[in-house]
PDB file of N, CA and C in Angstrom:
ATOM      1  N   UNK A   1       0.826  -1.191   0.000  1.00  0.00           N
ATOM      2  CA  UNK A   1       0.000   0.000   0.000  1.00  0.00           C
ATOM      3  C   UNK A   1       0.871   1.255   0.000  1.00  0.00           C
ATOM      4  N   UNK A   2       2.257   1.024   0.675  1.00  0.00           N
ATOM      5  CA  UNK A   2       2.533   2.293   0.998  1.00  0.00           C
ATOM      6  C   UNK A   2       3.216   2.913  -0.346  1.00  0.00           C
ATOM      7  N   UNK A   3       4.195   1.439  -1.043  1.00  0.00           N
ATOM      8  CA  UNK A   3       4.765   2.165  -2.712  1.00  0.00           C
ATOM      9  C   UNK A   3       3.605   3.048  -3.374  1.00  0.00           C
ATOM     10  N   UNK A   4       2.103   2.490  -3.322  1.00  0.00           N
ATOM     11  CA  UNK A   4       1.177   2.856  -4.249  1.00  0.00           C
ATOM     12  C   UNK A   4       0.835   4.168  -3.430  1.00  0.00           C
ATOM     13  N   UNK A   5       0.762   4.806  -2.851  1.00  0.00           N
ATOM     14  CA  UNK A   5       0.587   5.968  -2.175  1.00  0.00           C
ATOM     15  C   UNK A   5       2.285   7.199  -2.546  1.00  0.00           C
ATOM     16  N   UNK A   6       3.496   6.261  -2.610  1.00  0.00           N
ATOM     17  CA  UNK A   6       3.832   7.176  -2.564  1.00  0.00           C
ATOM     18  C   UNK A   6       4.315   7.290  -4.451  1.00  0.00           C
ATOM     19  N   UNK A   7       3.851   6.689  -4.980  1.00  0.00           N
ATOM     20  CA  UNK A   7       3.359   6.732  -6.182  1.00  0.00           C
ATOM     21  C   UNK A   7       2.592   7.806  -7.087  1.00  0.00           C
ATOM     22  N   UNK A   8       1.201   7.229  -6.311  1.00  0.00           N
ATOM     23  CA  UNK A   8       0.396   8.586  -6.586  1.00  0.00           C
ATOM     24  C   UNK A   8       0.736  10.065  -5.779  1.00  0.00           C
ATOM     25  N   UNK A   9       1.138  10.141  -5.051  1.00  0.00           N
ATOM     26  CA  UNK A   9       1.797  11.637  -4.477  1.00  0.00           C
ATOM     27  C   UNK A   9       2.628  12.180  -5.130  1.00  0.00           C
ATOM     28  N   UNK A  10       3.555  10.836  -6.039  1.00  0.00           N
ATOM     29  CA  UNK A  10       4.480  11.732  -7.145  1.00  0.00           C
ATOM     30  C   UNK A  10       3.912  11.723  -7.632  1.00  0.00           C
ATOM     31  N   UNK A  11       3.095  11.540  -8.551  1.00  0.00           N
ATOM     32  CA  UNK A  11       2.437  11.648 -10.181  1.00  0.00           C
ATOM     33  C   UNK A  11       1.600  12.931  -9.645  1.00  0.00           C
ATOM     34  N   UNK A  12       0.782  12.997  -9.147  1.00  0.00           N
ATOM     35  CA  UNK A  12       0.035  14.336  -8.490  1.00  0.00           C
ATOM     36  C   UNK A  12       1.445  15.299  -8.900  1.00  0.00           C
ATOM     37  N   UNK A  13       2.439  15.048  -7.667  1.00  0.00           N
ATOM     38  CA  UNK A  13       3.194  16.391  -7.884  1.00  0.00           C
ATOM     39  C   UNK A  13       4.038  16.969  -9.186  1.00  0.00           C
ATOM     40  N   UNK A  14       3.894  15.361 -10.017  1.00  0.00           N
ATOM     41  CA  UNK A  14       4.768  15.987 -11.747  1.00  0.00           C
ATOM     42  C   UNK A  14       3.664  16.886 -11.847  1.00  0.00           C
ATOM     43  N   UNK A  15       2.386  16.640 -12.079  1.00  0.00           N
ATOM     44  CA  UNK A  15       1.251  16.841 -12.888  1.00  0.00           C
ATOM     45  C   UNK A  15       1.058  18.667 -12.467  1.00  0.00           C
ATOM     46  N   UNK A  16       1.471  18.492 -11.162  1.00  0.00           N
ATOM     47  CA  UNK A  16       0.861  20.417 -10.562  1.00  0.00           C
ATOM     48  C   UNK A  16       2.269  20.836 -11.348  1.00  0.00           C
ATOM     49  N   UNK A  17       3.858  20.718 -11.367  1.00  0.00           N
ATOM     50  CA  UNK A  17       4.409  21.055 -11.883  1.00  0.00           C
ATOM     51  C   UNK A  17       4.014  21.092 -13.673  1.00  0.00           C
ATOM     52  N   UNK A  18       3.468  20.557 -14.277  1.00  0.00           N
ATOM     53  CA  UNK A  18       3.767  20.415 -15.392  1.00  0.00           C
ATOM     54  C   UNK A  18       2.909  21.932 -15.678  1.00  0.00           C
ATOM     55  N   UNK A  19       1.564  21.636 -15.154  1.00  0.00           N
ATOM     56  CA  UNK A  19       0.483  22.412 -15.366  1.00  0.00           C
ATOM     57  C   UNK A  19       1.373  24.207 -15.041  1.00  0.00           C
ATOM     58  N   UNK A  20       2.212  23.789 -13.994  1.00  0.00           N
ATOM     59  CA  UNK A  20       2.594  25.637 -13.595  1.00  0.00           C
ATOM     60  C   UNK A  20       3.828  25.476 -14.540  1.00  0.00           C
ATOM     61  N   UNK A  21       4.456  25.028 -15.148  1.00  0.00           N
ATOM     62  CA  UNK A  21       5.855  25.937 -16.070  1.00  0.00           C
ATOM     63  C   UNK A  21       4.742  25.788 -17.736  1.00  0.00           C
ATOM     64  N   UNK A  22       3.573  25.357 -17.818  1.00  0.00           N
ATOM     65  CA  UNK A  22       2.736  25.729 -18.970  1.00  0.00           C
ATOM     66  C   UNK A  22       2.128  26.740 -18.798  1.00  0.00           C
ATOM     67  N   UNK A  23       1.572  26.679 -17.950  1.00  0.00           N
ATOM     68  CA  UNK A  23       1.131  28.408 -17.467  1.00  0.00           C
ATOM     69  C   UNK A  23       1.965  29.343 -17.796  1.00  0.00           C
ATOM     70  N   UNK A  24       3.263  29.617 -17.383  1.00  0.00           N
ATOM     71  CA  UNK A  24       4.401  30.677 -17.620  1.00  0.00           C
ATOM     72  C   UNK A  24       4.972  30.928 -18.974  1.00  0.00           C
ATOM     73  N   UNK A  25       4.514  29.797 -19.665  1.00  0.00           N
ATOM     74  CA  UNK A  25       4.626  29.924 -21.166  1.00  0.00           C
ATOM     75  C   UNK A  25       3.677  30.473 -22.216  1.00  0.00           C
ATOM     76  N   UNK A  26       2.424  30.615 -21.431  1.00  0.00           N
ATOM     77  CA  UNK A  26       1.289  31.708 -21.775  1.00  0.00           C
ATOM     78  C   UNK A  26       1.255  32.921 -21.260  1.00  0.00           C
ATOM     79  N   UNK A  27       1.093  33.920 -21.690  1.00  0.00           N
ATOM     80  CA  UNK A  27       1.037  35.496 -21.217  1.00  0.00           C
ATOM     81  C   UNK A  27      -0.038  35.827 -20.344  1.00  0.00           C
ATOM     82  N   UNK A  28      -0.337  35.728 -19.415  1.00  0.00           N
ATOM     83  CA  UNK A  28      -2.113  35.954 -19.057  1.00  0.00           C
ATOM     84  C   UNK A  28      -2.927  37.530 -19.605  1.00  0.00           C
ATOM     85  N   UNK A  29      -2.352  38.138 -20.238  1.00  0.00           N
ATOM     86  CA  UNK A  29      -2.890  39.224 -21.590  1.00  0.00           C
ATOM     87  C   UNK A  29      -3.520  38.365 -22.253  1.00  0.00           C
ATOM     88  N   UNK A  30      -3.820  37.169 -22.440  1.00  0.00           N
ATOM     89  CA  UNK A  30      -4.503  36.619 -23.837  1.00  0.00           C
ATOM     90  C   UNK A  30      -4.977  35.450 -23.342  1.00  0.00           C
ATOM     91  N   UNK A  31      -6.196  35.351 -22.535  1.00  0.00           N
ATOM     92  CA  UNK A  31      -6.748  34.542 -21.678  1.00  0.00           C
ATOM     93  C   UNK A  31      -7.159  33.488 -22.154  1.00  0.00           C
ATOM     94  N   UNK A  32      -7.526  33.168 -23.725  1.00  0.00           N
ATOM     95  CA  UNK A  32      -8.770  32.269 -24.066  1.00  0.00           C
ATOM     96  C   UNK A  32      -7.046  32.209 -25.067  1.00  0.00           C
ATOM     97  N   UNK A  33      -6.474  32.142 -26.031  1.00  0.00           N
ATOM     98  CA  UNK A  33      -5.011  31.894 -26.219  1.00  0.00           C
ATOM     99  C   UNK A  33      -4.107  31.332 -25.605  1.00  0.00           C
ATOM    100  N   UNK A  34      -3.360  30.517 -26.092  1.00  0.00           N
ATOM    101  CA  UNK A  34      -2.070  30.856 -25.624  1.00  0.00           C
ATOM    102  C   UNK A  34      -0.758  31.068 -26.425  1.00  0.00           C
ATOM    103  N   UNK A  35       0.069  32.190 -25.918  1.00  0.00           N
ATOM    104  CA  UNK A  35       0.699  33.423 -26.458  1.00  0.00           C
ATOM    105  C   UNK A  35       2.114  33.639 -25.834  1.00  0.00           C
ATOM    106  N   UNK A  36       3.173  33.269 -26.353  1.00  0.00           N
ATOM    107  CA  UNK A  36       4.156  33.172 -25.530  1.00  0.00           C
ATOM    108  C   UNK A  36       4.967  34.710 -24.878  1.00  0.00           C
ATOM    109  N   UNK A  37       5.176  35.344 -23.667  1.00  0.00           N
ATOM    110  CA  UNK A  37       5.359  36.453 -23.532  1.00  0.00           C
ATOM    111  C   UNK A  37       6.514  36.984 -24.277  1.00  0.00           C
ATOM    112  N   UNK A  38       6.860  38.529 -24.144  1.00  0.00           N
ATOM    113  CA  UNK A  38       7.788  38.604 -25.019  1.00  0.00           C
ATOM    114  C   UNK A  38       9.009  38.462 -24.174  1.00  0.00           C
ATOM    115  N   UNK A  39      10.211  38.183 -25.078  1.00  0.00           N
ATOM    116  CA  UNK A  39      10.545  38.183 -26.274  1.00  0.00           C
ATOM    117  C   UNK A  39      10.440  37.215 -27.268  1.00  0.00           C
ATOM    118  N   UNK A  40       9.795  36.623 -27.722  1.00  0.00           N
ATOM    119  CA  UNK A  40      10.181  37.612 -29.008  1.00  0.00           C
ATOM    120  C   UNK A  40       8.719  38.634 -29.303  1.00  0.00           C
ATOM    121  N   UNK A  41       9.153  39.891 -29.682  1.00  0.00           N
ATOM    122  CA  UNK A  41       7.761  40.723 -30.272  1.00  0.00           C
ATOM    123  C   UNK A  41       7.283  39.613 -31.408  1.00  0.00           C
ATOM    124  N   UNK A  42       5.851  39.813 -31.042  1.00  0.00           N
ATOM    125  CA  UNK A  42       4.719  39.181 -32.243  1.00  0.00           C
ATOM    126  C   UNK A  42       4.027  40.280 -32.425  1.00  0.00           C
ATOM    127  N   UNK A  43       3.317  40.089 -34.021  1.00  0.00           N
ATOM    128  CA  UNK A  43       2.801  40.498 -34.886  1.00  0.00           C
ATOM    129  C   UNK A  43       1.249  39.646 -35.086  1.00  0.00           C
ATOM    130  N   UNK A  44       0.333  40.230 -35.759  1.00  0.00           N
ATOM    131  CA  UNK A  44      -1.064  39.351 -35.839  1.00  0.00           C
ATOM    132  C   UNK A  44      -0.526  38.370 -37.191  1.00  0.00           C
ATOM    133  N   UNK A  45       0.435  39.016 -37.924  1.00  0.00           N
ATOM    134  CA  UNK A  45       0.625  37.746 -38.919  1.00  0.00           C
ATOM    135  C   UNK A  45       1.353  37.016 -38.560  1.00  0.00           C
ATOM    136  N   UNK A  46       1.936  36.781 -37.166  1.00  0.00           N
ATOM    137  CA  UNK A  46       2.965  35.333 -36.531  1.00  0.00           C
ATOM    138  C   UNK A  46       1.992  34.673 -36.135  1.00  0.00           C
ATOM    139  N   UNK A  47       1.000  34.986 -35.449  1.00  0.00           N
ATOM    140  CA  UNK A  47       0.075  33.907 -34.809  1.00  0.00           C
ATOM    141  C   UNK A  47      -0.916  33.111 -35.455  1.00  0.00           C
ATOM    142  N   UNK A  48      -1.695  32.179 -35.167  1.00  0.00           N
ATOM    143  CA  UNK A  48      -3.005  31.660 -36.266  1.00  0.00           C
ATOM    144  C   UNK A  48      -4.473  31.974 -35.307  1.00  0.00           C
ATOM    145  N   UNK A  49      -4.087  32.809 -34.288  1.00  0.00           N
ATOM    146  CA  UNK A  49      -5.223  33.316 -33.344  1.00  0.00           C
ATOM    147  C   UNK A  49      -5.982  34.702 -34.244  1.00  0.00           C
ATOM    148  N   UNK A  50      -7.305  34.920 -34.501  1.00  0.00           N
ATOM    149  CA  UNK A  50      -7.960  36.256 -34.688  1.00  0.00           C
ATOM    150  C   UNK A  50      -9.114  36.445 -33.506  1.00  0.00           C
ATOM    151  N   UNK A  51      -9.587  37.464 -33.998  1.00  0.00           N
ATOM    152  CA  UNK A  51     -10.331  37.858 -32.498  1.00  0.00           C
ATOM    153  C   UNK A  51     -10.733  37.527 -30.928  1.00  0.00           C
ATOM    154  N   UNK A  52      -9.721  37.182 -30.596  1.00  0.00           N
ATOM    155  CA  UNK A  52      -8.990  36.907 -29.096  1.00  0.00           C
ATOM    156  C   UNK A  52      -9.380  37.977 -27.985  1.00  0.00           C
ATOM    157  N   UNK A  53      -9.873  37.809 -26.761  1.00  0.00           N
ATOM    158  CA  UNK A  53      -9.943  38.956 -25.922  1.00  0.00           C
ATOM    159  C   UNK A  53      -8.814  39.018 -25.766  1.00  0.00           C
ATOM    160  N   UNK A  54      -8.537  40.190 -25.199  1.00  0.00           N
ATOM    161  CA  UNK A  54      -6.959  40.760 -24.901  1.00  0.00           C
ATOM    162  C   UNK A  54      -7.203  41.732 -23.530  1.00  0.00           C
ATOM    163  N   UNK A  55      -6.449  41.306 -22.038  1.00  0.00           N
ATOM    164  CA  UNK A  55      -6.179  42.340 -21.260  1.00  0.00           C
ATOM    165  C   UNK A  55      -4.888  42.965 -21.387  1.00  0.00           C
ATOM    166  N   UNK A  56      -5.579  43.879 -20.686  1.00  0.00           N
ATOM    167  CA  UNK A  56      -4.125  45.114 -20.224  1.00  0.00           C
ATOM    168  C   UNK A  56      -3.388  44.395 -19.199  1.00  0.00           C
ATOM    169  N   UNK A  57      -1.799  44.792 -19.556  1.00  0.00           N
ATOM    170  CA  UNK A  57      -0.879  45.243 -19.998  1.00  0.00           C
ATOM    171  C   UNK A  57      -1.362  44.506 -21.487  1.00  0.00           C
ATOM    172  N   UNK A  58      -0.932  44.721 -22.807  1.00  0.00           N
ATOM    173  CA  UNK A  58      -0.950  43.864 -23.899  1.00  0.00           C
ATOM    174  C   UNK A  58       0.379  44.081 -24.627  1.00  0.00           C
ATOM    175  N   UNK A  59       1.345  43.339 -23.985  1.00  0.00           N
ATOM    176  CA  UNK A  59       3.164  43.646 -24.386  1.00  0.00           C
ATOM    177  C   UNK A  59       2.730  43.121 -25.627  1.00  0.00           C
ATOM    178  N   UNK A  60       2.285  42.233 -26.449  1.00  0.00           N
ATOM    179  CA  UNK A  60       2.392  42.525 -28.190  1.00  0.00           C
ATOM    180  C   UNK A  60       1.710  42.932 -28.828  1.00  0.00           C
ATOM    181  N   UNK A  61       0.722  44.027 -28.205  1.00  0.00           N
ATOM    182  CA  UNK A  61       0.384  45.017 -29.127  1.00  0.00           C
ATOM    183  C   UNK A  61      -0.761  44.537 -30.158  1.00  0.00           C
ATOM    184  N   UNK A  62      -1.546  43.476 -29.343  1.00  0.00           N
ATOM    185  CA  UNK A  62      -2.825  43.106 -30.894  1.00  0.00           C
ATOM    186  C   UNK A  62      -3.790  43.520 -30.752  1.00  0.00           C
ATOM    187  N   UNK A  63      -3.817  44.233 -29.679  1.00  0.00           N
ATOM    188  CA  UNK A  63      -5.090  45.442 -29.863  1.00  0.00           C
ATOM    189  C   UNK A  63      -4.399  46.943 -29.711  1.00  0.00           C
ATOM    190  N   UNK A  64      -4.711  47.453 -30.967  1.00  0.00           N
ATOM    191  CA  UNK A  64      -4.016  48.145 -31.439  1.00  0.00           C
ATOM    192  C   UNK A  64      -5.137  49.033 -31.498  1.00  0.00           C
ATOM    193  N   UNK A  65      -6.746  48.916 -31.755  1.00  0.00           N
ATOM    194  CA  UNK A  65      -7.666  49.999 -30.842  1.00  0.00           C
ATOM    195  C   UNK A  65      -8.197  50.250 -29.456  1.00  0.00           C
ATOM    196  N   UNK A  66      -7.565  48.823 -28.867  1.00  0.00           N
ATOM    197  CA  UNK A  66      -8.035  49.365 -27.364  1.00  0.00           C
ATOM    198  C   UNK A  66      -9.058  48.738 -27.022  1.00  0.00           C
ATOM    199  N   UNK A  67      -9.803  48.233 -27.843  1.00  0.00           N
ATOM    200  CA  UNK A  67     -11.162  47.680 -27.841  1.00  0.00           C
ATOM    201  C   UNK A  67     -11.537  46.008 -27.037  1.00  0.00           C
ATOM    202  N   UNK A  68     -10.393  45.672 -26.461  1.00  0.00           N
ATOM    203  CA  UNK A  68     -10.761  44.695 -25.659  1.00  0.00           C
ATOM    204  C   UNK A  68     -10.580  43.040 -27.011  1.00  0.00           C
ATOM    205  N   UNK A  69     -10.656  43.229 -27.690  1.00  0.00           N
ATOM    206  CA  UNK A  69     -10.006  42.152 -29.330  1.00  0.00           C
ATOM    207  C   UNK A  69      -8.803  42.478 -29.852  1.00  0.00           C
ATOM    208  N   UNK A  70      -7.840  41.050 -29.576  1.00  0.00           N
ATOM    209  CA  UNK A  70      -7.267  41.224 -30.769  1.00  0.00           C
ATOM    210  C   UNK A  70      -6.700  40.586 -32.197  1.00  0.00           C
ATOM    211  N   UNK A  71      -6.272  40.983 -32.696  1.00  0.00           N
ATOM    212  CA  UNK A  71      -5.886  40.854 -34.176  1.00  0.00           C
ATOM    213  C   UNK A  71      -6.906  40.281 -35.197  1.00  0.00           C
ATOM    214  N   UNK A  72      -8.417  41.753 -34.341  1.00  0.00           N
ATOM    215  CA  UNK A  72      -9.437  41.511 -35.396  1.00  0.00           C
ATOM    216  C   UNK A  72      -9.712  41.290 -36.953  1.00  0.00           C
ATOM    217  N   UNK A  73     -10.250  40.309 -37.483  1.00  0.00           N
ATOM    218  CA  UNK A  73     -10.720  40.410 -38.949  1.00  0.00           C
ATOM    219  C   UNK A  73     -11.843  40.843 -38.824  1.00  0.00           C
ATOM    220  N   UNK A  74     -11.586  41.981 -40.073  1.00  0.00           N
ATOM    221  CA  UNK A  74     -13.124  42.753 -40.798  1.00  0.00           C
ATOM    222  C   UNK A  74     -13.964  42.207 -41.705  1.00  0.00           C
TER     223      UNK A  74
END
């Protein structure tokens, strides 16, 4: 019983790790995305994301009116 306990206590603890250094690889500016922070600057033609909510701070710049979307198509 006790290997299988301390088994599952590791696999639990890869799993919370895995989940938090994926997190840090998303920007939380781009909530429903994921968007790697900068550096490197992105552009709306690097990504395959369009109309994305976007919060403030927005370090790459894909809302470029302010309007809470970005790298709207018209």
């Amino acid at each position: 019983m006790r290997p299988f306990l301390t088994l599952l206590i590791a696999a639990i603890v890869a799993l919370f790790a895995i989940q938090l250094a994926s997190a840090k690889a998303c920007d939380r500016a781009y909530p429903t995305v994921c968007i790697a922070p900068k550096p490197p600057n992105l552009d709306c033609k690097n990504i395959p994301h369009r109309n994305f909510p976007v919060r403030s701070p927005d370090p790459h710049r894909f809302d470029r009116d302010r309007d809470g979307i970005g790298c709207e198509t018209r």
